[in-house]
Protein backbone atom coordinates (compact mmCIF):
# COMPACT_ATOMS: atom_id res chain seq x y z
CA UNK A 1 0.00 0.00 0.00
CA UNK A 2 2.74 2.54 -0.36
CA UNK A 3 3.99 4.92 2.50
CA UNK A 4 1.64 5.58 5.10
CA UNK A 5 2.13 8.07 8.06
CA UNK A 6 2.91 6.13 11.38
CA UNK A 7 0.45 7.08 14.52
CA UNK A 8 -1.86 10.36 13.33
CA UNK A 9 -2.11 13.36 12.21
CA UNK A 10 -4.62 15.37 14.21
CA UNK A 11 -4.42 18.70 12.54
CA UNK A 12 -5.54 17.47 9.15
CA UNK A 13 -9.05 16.52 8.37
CA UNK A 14 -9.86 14.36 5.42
CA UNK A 15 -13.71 14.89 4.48
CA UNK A 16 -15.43 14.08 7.75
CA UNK A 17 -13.33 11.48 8.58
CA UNK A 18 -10.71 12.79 11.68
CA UNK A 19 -7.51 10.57 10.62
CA UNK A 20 -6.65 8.42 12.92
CA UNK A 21 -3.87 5.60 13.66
CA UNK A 22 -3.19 3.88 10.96
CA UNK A 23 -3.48 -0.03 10.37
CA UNK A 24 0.81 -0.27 8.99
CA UNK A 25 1.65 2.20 11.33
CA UNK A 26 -0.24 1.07 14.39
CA UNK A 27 1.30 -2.55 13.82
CA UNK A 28 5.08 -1.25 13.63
CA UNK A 29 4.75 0.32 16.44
CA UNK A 30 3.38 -2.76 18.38
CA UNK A 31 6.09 -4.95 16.80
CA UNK A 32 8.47 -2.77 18.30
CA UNK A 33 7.09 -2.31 21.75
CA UNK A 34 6.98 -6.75 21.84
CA UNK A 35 10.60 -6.37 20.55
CA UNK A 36 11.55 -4.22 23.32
CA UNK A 37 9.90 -6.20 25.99
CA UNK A 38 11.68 -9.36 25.20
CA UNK A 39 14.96 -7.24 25.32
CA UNK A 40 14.93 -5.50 28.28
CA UNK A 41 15.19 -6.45 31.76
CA UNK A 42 14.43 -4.58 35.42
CA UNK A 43 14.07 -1.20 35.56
CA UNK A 44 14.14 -0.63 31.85
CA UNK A 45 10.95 -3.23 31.40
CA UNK A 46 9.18 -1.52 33.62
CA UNK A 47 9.68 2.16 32.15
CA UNK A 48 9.38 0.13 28.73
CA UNK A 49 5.41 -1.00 30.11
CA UNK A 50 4.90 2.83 31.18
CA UNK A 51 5.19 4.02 27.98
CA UNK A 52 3.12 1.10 26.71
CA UNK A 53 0.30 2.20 28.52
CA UNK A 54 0.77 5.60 28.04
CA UNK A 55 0.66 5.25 24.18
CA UNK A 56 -2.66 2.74 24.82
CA UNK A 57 -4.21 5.66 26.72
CA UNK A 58 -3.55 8.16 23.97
CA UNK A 59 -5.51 6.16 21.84
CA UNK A 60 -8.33 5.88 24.35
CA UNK A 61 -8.56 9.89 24.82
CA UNK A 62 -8.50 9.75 21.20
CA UNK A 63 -11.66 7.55 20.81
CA UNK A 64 -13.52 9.61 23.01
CA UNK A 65 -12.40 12.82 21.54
CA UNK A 66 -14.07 11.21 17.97
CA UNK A 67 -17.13 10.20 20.36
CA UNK A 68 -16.46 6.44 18.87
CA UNK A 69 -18.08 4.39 21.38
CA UNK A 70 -17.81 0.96 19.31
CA UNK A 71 -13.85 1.59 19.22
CA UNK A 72 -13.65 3.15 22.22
CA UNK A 73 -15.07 -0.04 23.70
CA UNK A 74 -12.91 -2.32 21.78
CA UNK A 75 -9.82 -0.43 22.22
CA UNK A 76 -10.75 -0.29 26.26
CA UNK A 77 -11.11 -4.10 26.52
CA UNK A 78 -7.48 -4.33 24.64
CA UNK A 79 -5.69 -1.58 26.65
CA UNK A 80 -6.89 -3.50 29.80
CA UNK A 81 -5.86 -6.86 29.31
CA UNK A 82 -2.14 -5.41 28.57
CA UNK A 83 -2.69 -3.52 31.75
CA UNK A 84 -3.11 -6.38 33.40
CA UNK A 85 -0.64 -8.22 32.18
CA UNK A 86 1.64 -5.53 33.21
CA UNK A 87 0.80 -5.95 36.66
CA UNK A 88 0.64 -9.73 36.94
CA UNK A 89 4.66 -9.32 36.60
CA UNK A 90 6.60 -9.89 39.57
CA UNK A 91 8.92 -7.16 39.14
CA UNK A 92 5.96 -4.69 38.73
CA UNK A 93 3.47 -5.72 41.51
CA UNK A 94 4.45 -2.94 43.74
CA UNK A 95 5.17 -0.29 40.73
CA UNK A 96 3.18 2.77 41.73
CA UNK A 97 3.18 4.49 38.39
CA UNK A 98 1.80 1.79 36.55
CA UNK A 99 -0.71 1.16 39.06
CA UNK A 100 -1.87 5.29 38.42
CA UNK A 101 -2.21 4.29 34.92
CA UNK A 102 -4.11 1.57 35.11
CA UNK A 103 -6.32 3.66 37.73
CA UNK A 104 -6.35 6.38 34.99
CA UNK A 105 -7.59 4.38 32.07
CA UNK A 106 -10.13 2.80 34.17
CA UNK A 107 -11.51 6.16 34.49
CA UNK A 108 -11.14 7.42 31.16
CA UNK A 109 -13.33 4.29 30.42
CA UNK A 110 -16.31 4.92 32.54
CA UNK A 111 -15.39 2.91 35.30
CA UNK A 112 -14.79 5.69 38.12
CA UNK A 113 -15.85 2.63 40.91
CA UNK A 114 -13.46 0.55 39.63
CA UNK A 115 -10.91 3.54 38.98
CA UNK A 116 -11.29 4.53 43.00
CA UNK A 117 -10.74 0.42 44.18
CA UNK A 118 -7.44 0.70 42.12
CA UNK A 119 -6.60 3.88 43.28
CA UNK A 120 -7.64 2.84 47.19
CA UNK A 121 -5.87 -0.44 46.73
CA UNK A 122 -2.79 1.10 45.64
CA UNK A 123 -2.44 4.29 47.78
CA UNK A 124 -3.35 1.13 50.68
CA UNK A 125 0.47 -0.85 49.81
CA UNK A 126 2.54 2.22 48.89
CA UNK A 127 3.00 2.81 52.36
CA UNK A 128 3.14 5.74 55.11
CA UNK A 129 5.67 7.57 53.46
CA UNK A 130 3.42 10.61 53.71
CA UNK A 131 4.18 13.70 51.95
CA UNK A 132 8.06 12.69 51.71
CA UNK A 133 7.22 10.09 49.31
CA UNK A 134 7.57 11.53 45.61
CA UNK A 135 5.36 8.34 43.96
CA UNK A 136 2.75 8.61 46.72
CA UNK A 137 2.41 12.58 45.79
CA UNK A 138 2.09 11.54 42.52
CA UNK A 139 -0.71 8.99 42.67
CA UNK A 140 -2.68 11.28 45.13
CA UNK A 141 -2.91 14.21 42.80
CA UNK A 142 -4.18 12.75 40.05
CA UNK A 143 -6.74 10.73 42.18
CA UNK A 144 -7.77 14.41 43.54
CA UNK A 145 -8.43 15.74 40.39
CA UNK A 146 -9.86 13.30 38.73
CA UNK A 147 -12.46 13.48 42.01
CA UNK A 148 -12.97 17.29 41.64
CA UNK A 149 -13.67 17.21 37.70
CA UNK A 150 -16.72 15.30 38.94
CA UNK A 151 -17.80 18.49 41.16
CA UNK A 152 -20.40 20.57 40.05
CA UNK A 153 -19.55 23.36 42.52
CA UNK A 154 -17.16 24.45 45.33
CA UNK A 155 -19.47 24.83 47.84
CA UNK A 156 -19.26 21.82 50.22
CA UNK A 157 -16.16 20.34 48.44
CA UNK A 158 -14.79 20.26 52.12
CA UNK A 159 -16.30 17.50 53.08
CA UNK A 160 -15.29 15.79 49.40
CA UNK A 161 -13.63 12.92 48.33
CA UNK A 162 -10.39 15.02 47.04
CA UNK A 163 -9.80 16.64 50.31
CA UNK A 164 -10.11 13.39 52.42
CA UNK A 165 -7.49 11.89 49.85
CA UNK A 166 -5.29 15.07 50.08
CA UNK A 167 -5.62 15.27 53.88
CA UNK A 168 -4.65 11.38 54.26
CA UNK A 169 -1.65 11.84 52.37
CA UNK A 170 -0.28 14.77 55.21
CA UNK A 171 -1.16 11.74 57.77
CA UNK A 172 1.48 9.05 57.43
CA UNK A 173 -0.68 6.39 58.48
CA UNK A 174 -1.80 3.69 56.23
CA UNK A 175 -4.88 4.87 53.89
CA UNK A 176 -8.58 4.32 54.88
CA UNK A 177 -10.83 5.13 52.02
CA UNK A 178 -13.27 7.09 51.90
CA UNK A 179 -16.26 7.13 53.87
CA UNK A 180 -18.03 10.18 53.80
CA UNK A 181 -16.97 12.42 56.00
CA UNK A 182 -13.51 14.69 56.43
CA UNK A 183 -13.23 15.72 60.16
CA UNK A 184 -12.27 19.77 60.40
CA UNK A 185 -9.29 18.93 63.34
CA UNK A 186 -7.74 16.96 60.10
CA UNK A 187 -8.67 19.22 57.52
CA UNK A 188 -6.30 21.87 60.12
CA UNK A 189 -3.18 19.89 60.94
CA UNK A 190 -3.10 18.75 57.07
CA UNK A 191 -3.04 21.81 55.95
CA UNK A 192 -0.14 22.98 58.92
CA UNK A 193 2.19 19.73 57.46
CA UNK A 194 1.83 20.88 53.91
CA UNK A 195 2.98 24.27 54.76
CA UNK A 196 5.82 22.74 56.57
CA UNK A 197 6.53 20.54 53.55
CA UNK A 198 6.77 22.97 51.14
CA UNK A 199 8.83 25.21 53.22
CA UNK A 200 11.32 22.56 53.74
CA UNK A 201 11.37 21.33 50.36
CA UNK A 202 12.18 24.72 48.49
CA UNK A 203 14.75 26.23 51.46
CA UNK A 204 16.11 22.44 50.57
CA UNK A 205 16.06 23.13 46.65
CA UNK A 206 17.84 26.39 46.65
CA UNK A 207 20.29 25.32 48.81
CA UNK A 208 21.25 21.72 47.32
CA UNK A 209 24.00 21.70 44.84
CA UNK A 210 22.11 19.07 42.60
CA UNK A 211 18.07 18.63 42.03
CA UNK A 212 17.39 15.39 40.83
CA UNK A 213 14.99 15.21 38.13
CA UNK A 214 12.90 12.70 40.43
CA UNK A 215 12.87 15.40 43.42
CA UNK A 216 11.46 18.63 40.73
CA UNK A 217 8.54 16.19 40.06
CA UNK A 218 8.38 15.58 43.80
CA UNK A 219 7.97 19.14 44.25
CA UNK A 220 5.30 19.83 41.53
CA UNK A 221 3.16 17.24 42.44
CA UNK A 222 3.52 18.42 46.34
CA UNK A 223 2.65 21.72 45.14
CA UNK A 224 -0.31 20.44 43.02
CA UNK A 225 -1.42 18.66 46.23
CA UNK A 226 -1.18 21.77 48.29
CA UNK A 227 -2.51 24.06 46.13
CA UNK A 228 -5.66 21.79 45.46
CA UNK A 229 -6.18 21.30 49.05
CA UNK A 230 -5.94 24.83 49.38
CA UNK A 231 -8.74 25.54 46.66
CA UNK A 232 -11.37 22.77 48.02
CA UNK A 233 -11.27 23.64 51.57
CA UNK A 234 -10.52 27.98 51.57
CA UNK A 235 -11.24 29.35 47.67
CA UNK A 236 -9.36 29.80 44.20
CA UNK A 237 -7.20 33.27 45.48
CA UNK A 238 -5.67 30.59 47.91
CA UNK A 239 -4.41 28.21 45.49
CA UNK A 240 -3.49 31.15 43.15
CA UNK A 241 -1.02 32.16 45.98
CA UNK A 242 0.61 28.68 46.10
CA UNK A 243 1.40 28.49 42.89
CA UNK A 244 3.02 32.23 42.88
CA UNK A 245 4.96 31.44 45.96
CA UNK A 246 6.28 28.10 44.32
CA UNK A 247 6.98 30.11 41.10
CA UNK A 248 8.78 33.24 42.82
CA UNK A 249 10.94 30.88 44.85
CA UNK A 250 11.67 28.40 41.54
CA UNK A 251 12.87 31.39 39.80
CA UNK A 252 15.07 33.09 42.67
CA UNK A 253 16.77 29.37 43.15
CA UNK A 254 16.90 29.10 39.28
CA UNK A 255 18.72 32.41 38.86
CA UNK A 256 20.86 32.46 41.69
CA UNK A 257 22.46 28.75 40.38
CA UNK A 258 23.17 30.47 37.55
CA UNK A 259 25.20 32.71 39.02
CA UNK A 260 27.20 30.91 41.21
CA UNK A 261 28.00 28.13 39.39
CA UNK A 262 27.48 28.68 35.66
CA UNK A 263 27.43 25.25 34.68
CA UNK A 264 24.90 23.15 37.29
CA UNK A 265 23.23 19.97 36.32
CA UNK A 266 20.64 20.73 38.67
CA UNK A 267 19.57 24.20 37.18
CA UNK A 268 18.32 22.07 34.10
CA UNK A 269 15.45 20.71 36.01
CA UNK A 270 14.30 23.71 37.04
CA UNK A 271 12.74 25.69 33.96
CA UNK A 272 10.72 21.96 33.74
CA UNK A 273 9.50 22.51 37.46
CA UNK A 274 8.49 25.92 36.72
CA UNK A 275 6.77 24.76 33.80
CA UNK A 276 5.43 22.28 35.11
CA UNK A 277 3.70 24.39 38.33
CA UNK A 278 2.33 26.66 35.68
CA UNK A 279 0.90 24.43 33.98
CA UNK A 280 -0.85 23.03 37.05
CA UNK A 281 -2.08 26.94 37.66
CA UNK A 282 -3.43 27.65 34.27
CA UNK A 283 -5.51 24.22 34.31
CA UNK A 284 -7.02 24.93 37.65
CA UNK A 285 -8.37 28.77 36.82
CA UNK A 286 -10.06 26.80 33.95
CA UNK A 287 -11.63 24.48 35.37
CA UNK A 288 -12.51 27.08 37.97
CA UNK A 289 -13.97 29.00 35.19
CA UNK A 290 -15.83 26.28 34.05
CA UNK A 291 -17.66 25.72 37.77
CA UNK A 292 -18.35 29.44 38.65
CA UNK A 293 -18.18 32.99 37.75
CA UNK A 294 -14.79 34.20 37.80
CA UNK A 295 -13.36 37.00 35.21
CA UNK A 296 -10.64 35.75 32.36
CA UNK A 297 -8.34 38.49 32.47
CA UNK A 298 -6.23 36.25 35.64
CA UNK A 299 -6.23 33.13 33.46
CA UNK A 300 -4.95 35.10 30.15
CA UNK A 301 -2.43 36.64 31.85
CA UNK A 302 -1.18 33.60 33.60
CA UNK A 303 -1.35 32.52 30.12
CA UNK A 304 0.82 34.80 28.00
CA UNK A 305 3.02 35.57 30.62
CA UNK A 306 3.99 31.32 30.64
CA UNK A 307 3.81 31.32 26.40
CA UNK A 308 6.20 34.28 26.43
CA UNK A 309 8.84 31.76 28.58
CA UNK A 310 7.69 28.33 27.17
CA UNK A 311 6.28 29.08 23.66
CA UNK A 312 6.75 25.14 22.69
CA UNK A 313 4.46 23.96 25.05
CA UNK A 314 1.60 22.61 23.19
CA UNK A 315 -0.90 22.42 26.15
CA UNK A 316 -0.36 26.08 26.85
CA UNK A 317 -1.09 26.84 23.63
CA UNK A 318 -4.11 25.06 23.68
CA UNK A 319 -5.76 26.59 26.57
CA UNK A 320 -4.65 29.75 24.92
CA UNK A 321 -6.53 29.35 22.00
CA UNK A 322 -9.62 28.17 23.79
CA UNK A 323 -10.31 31.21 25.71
CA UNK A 324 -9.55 33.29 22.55
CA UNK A 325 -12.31 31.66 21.09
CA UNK A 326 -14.52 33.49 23.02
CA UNK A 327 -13.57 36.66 22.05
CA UNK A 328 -14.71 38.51 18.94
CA UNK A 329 -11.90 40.93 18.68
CA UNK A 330 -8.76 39.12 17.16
CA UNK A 331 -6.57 41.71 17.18
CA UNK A 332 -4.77 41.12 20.68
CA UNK A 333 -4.97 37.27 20.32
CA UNK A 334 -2.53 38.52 16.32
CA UNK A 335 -0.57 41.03 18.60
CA UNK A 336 0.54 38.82 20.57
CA UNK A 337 1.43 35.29 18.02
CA UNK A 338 3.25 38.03 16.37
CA UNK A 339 5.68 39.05 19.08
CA UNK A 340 5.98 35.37 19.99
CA UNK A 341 6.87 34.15 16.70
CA UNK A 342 9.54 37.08 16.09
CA UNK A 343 11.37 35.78 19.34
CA UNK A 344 11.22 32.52 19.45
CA UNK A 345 12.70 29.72 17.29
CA UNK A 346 9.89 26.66 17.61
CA UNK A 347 7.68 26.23 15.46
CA UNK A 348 4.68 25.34 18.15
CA UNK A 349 3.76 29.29 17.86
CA UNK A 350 3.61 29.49 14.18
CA UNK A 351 1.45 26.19 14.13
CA UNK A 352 -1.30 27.58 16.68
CA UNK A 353 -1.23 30.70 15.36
CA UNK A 354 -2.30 29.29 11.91
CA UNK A 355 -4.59 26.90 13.79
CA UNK A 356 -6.91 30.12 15.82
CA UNK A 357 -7.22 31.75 12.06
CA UNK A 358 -8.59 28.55 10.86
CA UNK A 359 -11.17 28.42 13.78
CA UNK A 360 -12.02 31.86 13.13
CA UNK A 361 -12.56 31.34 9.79
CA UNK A 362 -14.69 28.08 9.91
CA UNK A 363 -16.48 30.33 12.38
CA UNK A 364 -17.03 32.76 9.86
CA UNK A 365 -18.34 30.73 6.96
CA UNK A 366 -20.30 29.02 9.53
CA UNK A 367 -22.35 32.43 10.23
CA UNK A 368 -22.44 33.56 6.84
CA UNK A 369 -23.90 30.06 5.70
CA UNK A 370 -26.31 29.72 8.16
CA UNK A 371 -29.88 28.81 6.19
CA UNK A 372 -32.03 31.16 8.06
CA UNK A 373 -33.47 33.81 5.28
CA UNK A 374 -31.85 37.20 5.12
CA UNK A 375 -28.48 37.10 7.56
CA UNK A 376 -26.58 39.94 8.41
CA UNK A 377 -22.96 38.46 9.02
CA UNK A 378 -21.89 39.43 12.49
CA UNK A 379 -18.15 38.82 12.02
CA UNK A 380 -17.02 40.59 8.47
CA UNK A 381 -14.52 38.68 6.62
CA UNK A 382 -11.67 40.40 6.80
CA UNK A 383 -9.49 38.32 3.94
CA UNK A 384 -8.91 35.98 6.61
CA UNK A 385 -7.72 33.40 3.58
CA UNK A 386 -4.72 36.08 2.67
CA UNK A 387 -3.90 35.98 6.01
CA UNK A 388 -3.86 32.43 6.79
CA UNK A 389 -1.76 32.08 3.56
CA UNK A 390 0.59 34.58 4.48
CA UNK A 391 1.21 33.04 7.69
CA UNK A 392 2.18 29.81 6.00
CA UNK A 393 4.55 31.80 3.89
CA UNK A 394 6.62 33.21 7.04
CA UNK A 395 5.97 29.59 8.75
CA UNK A 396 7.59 27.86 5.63
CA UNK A 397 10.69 30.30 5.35
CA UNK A 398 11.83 29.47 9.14
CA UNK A 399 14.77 27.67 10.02
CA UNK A 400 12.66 24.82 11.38
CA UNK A 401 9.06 25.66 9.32
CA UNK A 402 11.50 24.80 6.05
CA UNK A 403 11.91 21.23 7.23
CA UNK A 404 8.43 20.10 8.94
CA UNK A 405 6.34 18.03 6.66
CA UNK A 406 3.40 18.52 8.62
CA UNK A 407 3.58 22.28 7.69
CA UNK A 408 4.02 21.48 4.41
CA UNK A 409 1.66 19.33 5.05
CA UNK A 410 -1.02 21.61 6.24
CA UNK A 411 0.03 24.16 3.57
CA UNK A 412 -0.90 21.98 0.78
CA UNK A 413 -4.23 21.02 2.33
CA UNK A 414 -5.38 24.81 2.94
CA UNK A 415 -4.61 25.62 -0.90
CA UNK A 416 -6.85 22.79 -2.08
């Protein structure tokens, strides 16, 4: 059958049909996982299954992005039964991260009851490491969020599933799921030990000579932990001022490495933390958006201020784009891609900015279509096709836009 592009290509749509993972590519990329696992042994087989799920669950969020419920189902019942698998192995019985994964796509399936016996049974063998340990951090957060997505609103999340998970973590005791209730005298000492964690942990950070790339991840997902805590049981302005501490104190420790050392391995991890905690930020004023009235100017500064540092991070972008949506003046949203593209050399910026004119202009056609007698277009068409074009023409002539065939790509497809 000729070439065929391995995994997808979400940008491009052919007809109505979203493409998807191919049939070639999707077996090459099995044949090589199997490969792999008959290779490796120990630690590496058990990073190797990580990424194996990971890669199942991208196809999972896929069929439910495409609303496919007859894949989605059959590509559930397959993920599973290699989840499974996974775990059956001796050497990954007690592996925390693959348990959080198989927790995960549990939920992404439907199955939140399942999901929470996973997570319970799993956050029940890790241990009373507490807040010290990095994996229990880890498997807590997500279990919190996952629990407030399923909120409707913030009043009475005290008494909520996420903070009895996030207050059991700052306990050190073995955990008791949930039954119902989250007793206020815990609620207050929780919230004393993750003020003393934090504390610790970044006087500890700007001190140490080298931050493992294990301990930055430690520290985001302590931070998410905190700062979640702090939004369910006192209010959004709360969190907001966790993740600003953690931010101001990641750059001062960032900077001042710089300085005295020029060349530290540790300073590398630190732009990632930062990013990391920002991302955390931006995702919880939207979903705090999404639950109750709050204004969008916090959230779009939060927003360029983090593009302006990271512009190749594809999930800032994308919340970026989202709340532009919802604007009808396009003229900051340009002002902005503009500077960003001058100053930075990925090509993530020119990409998304091409990407918000085409929504725009779908937008547009869509009004100007619409079958209901005599329309007076609301948004004027204001040769959005030149500009898209000419945006392709800058894309294609830089350093990395001359040598990305999905640009090309993408190019070729908007001429047709």
């Amino acid at each position: 059958s000729g070439f065929n592009s391995i995994g997808h290509m979400d940008t491009m749509l052919r007809g109505r049909h979203q493409i998807g993972h191919y049939k070639e590519g999707e077996e090459f990329i099995q044949n090589v996982f199997h490969v792999l696992s008959q290779i490796f042994t120990g630690k590496e087989k058990s990073n190797l299954a990580i990424c194996w799920l990971q890669y199942e669950i991208s196809k999972v969020i896929q069929c439910l992005q495409a609303k496919k419920k007859k894949k989605l189902k059959a590509q559930g019942r397959k993920s599973k039964k290699l989840a499974k698998n996974f775990l059956k192995a001796p050497d990954n019985r007690n592996n925390l991260s693959l348990w959080k994964l198989y927790a995960y796509l549990e939920w992404l399936l439907g199955n939140t009851d399942d999901a929470r016996k996973v997570f319970d049974t799993a956050l029940g063998t890790a241990g009373t490491g507490g807040l010290k340990s990095a994996q229990l951090c880890s498997l807590s957060l997500l279990y919190a969020q996952l629990e407030v997505e399923l909120l409707e609103s913030i009043e009475g999340a005290v008494m909520s599933r996420a903070v009895h998970i996030l207050t059991k973590l700052t306990e050190n005791g073995p955990y008791v799921p949930y039954s119902g209730q989250v007793l206020s005298v815990n609620v207050l000492k929780a919230r004393k030990a993750y003020e003393h964690a934090l504390q610790d942990y970044l006087s500890e950070a700007s001190v140490s000579d080298q931050a493992q790339v294990n301990d930055t991840d430690h520290l985001v997902n302590l931070v998410g932990c905190y700062a979640l805590f702090q939004y369910l049981t006192v209010g959004i302005d709360a969190a907001v001022l966790i993740y600003s501490q953690a931010s101001e104190k990641l750059e001062a420790s960032g900077s001042q490495k710089c300085e005295n050392t020029g060349e530290n391995f540790g300073i590398l991890n630190f732009p990632t933390a930062l990013e990391a905690v920002t991302l955390l930020h931006t995702n919880l004023l939207r979903f705090h958006m999404k639950i109750s009235v709050y204004p969008l100017n916090p959230l779009r500064e939060a927003l360029t201020e983090a593009l302006k540092r990271y512009p190749s991070n594809q999930s800032l972008w994308r919340s970026y784009i989202h709340i532009q949506r919802k604007s009808h003046s396009a003229s900051k949203a340009r002002r902005f891609f503009d500077s960003v593209t001058r100053s930075a050399n990925s090509l993530e910026p020119w990409l998304f900015a091409i990407q918000a004119e085409q929504i725009r202009k779908k937008l547009t056609e869509k009004v100007q279509r619409a079958d209901v007698g005599e329309i007076h277009c609301t948004i004027p068409e204001t040769g959005l096709t030149n500009r898209i074009a000419a945006l392709f023409e800058h894309a294609v002539q830089s350093e990395n836009g001359t040598h990305c065939p999905l640009l090309w790509r993408m190019y070729l497809n908007f001429m047709v």
